[in-house]
C-alpha atoms as a PDB file:
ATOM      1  CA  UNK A   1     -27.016  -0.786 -12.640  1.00  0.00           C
ATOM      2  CA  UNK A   2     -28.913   2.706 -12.763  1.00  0.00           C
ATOM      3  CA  UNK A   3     -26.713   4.198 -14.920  1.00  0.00           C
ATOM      4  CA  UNK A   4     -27.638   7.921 -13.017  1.00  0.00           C
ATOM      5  CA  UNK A   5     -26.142   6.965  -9.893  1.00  0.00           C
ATOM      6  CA  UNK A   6     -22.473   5.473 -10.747  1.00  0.00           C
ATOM      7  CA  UNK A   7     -19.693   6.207  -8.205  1.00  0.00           C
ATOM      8  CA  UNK A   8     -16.174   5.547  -8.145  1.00  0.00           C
ATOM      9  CA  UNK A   9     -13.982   5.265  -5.054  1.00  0.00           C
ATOM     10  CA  UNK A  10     -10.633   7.380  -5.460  1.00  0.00           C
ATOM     11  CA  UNK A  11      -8.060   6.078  -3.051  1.00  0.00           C
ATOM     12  CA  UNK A  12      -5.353   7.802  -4.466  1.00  0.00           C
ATOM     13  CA  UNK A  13      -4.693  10.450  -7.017  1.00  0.00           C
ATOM     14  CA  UNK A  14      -8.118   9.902  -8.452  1.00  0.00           C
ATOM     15  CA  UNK A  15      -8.550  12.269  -4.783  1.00  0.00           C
ATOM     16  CA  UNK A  16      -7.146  14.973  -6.560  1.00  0.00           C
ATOM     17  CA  UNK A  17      -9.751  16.671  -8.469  1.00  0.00           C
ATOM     18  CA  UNK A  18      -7.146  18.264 -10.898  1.00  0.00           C
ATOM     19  CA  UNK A  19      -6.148  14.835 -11.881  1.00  0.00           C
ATOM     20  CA  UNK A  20     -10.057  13.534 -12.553  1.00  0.00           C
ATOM     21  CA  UNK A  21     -10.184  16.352 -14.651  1.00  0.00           C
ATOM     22  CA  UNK A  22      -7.450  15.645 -16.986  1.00  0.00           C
ATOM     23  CA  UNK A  23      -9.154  12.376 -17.503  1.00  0.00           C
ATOM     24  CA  UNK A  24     -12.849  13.617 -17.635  1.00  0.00           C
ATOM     25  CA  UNK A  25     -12.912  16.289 -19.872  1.00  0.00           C
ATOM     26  CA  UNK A  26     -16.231  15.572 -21.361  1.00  0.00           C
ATOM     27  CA  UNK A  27     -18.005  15.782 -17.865  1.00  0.00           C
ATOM     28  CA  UNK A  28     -17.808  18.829 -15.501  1.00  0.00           C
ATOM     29  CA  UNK A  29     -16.594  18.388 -12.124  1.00  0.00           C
ATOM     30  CA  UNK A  30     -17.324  21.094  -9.913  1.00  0.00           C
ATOM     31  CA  UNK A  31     -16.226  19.709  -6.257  1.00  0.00           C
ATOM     32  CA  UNK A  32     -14.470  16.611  -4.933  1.00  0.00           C
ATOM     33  CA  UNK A  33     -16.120  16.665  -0.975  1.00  0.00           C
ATOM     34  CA  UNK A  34     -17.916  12.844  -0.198  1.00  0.00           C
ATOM     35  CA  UNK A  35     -15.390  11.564   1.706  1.00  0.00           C
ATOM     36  CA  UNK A  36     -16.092   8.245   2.915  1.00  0.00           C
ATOM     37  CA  UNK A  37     -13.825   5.225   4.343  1.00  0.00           C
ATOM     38  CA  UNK A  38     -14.352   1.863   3.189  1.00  0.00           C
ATOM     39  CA  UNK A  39     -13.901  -1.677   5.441  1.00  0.00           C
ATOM     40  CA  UNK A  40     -12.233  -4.593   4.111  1.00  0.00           C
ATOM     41  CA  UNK A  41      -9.699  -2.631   2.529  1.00  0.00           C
ATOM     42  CA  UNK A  42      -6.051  -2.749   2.017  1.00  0.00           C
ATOM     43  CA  UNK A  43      -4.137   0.042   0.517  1.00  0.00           C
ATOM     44  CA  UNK A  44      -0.497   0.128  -0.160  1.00  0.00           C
ATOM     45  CA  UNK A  45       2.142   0.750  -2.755  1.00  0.00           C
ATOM     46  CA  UNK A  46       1.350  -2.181  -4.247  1.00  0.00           C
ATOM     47  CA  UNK A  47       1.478  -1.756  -7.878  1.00  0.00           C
ATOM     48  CA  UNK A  48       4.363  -1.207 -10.389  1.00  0.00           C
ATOM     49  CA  UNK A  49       3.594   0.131 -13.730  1.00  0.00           C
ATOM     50  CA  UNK A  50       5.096   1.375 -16.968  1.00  0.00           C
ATOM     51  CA  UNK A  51       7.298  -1.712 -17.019  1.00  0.00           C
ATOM     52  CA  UNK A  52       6.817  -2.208 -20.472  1.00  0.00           C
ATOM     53  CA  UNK A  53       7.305   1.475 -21.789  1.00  0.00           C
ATOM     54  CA  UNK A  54      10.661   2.072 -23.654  1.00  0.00           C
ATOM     55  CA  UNK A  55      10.484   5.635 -22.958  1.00  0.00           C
ATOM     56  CA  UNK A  56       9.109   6.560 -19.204  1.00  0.00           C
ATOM     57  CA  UNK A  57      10.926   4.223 -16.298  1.00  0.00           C
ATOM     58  CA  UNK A  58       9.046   2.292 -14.465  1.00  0.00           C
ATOM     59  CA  UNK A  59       7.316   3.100 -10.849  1.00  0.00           C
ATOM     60  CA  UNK A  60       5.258   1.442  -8.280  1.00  0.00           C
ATOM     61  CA  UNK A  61       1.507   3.258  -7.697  1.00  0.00           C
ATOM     62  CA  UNK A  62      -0.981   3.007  -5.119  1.00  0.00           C
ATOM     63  CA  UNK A  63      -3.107  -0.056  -4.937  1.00  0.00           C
ATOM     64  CA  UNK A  64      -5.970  -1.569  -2.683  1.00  0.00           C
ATOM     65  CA  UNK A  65      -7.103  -5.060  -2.469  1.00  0.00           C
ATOM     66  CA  UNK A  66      -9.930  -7.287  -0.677  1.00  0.00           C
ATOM     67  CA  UNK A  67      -8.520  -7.825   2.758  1.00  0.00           C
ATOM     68  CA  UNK A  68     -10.378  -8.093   6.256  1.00  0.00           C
ATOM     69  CA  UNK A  69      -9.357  -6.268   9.276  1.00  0.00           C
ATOM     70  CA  UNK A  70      -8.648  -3.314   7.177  1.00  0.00           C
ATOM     71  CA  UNK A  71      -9.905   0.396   6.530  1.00  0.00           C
ATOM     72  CA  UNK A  72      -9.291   2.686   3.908  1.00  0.00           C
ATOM     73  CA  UNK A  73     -10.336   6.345   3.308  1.00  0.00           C
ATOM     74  CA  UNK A  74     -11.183   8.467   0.215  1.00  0.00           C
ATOM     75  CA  UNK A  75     -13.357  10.202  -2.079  1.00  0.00           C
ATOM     76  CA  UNK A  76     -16.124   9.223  -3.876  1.00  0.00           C
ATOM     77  CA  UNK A  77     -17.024  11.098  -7.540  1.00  0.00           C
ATOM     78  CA  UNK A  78     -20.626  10.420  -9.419  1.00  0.00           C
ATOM     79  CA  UNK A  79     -19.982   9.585 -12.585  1.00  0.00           C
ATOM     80  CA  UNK A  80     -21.470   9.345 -16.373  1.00  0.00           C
ATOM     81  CA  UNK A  81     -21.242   5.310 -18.037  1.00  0.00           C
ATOM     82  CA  UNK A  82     -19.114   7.774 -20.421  1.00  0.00           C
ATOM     83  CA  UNK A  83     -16.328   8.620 -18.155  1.00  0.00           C
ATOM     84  CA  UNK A  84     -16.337   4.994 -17.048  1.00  0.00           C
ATOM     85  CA  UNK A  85     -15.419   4.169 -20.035  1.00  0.00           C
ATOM     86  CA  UNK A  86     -12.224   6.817 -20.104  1.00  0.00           C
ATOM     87  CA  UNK A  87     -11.331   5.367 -16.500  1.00  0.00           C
ATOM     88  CA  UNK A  88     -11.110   2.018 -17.836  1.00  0.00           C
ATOM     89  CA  UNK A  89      -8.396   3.175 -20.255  1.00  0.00           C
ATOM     90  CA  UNK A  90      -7.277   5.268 -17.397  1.00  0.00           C
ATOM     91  CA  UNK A  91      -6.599   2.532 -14.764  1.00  0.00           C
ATOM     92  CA  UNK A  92      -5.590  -0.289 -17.137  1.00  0.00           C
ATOM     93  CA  UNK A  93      -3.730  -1.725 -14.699  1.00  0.00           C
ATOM     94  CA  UNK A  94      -6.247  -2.374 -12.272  1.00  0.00           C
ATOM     95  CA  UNK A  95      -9.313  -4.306 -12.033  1.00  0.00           C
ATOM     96  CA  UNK A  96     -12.435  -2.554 -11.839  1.00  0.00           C
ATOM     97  CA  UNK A  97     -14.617  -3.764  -9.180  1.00  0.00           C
ATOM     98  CA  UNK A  98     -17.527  -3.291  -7.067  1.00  0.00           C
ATOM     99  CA  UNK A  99     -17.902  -2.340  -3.297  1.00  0.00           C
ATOM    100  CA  UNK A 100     -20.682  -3.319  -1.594  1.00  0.00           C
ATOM    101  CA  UNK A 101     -22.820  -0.767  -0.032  1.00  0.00           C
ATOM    102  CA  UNK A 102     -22.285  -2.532   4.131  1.00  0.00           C
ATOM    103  CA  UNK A 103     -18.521  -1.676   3.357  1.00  0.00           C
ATOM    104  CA  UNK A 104     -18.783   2.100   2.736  1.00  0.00           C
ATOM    105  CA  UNK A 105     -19.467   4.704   5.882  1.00  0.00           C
ATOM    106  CA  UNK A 106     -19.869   8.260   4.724  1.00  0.00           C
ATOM    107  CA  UNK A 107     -17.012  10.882   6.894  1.00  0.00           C
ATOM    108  CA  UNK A 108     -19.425  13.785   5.174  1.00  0.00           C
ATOM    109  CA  UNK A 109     -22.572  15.238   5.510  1.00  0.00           C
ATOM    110  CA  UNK A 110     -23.273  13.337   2.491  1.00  0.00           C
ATOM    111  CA  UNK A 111     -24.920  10.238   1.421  1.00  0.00           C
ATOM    112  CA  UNK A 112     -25.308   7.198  -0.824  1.00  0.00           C
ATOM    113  CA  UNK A 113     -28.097   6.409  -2.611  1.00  0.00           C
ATOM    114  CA  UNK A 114     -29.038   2.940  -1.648  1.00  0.00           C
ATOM    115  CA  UNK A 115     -29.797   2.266  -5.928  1.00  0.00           C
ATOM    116  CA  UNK A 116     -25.928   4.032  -6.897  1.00  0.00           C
ATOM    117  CA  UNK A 117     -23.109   1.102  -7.800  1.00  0.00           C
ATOM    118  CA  UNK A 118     -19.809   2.046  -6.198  1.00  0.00           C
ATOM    119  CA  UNK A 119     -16.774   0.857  -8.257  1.00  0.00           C
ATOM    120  CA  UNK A 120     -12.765   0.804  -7.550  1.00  0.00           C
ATOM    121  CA  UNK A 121      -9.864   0.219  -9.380  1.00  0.00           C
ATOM    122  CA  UNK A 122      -7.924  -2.431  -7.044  1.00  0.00           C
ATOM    123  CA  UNK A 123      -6.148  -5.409  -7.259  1.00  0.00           C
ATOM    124  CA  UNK A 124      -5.757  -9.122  -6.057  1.00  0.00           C
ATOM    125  CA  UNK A 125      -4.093 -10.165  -3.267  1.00  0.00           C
ATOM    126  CA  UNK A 126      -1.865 -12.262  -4.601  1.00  0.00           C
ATOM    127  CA  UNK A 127      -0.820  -9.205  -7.037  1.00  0.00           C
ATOM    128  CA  UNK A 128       0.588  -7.264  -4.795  1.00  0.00           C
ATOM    129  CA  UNK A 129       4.498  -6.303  -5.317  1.00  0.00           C
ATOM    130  CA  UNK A 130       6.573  -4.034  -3.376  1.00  0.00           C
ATOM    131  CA  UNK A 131       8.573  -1.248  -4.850  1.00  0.00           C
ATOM    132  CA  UNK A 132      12.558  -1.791  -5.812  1.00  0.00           C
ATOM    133  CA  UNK A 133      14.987   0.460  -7.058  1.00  0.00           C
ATOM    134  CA  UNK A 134      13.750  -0.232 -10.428  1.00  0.00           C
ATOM    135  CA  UNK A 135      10.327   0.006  -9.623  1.00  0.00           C
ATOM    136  CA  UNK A 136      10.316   3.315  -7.005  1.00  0.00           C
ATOM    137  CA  UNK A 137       7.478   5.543  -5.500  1.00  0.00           C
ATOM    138  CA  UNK A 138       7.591   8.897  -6.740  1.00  0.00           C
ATOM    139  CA  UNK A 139       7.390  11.712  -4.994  1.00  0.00           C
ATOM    140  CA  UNK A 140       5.542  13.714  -7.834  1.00  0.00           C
ATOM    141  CA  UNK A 141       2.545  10.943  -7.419  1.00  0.00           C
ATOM    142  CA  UNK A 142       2.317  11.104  -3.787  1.00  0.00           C
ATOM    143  CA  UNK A 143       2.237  14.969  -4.076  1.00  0.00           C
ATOM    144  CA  UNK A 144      -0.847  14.345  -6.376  1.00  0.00           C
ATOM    145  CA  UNK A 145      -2.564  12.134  -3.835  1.00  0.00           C
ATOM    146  CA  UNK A 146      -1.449  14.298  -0.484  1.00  0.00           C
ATOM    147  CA  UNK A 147      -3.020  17.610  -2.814  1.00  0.00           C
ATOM    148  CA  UNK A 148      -5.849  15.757  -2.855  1.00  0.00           C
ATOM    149  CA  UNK A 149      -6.368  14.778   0.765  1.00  0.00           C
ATOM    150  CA  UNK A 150      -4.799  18.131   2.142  1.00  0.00           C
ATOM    151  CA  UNK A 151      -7.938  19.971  -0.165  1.00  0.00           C
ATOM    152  CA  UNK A 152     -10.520  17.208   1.490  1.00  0.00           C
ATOM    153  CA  UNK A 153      -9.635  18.344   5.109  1.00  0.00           C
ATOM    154  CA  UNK A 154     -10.524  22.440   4.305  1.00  0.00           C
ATOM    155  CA  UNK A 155     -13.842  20.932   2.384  1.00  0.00           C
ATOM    156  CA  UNK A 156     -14.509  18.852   6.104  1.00  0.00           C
ATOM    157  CA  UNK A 157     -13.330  21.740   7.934  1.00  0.00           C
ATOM    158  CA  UNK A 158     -10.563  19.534   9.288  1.00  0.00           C
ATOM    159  CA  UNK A 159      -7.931  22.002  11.060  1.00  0.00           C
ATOM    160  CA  UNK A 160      -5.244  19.378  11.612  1.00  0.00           C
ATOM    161  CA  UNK A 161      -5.088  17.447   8.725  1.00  0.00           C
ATOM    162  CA  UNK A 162      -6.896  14.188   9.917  1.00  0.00           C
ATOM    163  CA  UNK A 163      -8.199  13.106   6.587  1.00  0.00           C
ATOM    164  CA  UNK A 164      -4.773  13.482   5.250  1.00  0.00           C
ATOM    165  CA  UNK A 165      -3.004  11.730   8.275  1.00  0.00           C
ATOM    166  CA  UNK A 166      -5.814   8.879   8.174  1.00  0.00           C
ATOM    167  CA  UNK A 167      -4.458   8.418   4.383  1.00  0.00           C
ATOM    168  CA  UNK A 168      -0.874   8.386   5.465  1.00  0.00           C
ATOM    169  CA  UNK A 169      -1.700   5.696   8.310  1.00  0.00           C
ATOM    170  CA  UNK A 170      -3.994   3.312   6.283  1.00  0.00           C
ATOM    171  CA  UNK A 171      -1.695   3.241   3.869  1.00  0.00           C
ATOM    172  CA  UNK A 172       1.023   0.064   3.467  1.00  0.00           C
ATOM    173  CA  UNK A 173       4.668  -0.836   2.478  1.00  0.00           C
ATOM    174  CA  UNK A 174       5.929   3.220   3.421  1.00  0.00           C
ATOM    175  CA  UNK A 175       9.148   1.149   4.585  1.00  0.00           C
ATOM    176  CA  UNK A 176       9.901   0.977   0.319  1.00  0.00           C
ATOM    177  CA  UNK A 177      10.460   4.633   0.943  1.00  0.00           C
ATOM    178  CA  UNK A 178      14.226   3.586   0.922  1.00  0.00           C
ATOM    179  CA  UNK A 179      13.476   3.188  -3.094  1.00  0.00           C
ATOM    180  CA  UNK A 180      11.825   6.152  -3.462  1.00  0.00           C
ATOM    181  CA  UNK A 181      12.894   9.607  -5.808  1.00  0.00           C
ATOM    182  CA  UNK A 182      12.196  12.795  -5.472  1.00  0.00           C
ATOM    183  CA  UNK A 183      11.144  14.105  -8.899  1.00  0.00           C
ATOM    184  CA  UNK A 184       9.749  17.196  -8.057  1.00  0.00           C
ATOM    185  CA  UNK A 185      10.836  19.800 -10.662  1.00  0.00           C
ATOM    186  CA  UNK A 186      12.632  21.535  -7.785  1.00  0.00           C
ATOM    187  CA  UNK A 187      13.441  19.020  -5.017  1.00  0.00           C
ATOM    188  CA  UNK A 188      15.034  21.796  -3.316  1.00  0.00           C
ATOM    189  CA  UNK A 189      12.498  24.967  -3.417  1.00  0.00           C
ATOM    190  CA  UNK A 190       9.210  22.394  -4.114  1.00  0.00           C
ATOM    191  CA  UNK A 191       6.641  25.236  -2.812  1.00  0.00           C
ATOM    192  CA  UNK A 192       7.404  27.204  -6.284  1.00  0.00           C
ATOM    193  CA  UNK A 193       5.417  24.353  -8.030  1.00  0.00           C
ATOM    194  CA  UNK A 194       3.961  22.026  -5.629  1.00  0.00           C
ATOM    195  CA  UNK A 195       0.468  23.467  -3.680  1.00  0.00           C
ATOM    196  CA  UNK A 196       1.101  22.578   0.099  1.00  0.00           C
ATOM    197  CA  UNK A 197       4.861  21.413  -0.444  1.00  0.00           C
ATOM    198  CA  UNK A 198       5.241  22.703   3.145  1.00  0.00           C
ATOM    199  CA  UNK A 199       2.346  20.923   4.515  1.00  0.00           C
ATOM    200  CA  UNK A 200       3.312  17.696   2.699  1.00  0.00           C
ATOM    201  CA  UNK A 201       6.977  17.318   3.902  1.00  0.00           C
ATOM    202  CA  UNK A 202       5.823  18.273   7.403  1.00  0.00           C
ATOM    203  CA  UNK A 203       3.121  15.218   7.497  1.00  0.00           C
ATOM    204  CA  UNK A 204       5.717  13.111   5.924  1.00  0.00           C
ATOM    205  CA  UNK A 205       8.388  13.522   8.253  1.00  0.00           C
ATOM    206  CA  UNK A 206       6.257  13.531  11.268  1.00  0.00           C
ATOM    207  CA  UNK A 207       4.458  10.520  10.040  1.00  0.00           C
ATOM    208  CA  UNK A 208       6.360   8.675   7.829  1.00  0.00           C
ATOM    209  CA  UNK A 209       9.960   9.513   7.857  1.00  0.00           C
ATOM    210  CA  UNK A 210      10.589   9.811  11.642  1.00  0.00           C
END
């Protein structure tokens, strides 16, 4: 591995360069704009976590997994072995795992270095869970990730949101959105606090909910 050329593949809030930067303080990251989609790939609400914490309820997150026949889109940010490390602890509930180089395609005027590693934080197949009503999506999280992907279209110059629509049609299980809350600090006036709240519940009804 040339530890110089280390990429991870952000699939879901780890497209949301606020949310990188909570984890990697010790690094500065400047932009979040290699945008690439990946074949082979399955994501989906897949994953629920905090099961075990006797404070915060539990949720289901964002997963991918190994699966043929499938596409996925996202972001891809060069990393230290340093901030590897804090992903690790990060994404404990993942896997971390490699993607072969035939399996990316660069949506960006950018591209891979043919000696970088590519890593994700995915899951197996036979892994995979749906949400429940104990286990819900959040609507906080998928703000994160739809932040993310809405702030990926201006950096493509996309004027209709196709990055962000490509997310919200490569991604599986939106039929658990019957167990799904609303936690926004104000579910009722969300633009006060959430960037794009307009933008978000537009895609989501037109793609999603309707």
């Amino acid at each position: 591995m040339n530890s110089s050329n280390i990429y991870i593949f952000g699939y879901g809030s780890l497209q949301n360069i606020n949310s990188i930067r909570n984890t990697l303080t010790i690094m500065a990251i400047d932009d979040l704009d290699f945008a690439v989609r990946v074949k082979n790939m399955r994501r989906g609400w897949y994953l629920p976590v905090n099961q075990n914490n006797l404070i915060s309820k539990p949720w289901t997150t964002l997963a991918c997994t190994e699966e043929k026949g499938h596409n996925v889109n996202g972001a891809l940010i060069k990393i230290t072995p340093e901030c590897l490390t804090l992903l690790d602890e990060r994404e404990s509930n993942y896997e971390r795992k490699i993607i072969p180089h035939a399996n990316i395609q660069s949506i960006c005027n950018k591209k891979l270095p043919s000696d970088s590693t590519v890593y994700y934080y995915g899951i197996d197949v036979e892994c995979k869970e749906s949400p429940t009503l104990f286990t819900p999506i959040l609507q906080s999280y998928l703000d994160t990730c739809l932040i993310g992907c809405i702030e990926m279209d201006s950096k493509l110059g996309n004027r209709h949101y196709e990055y962000t629509i490509e997310f919200l049609q490569t991604t599986h299980e939106w039929n658990s959105m019957y167990f799904w809350i609303n936690d926004r600090i104000f579910p009722r006036r969300p633009y006060e606090t959430v960037p794009y709240a307009r933008i978000i519940d537009q895609l989501l009804h037109v793609y999603i909910l309707s």
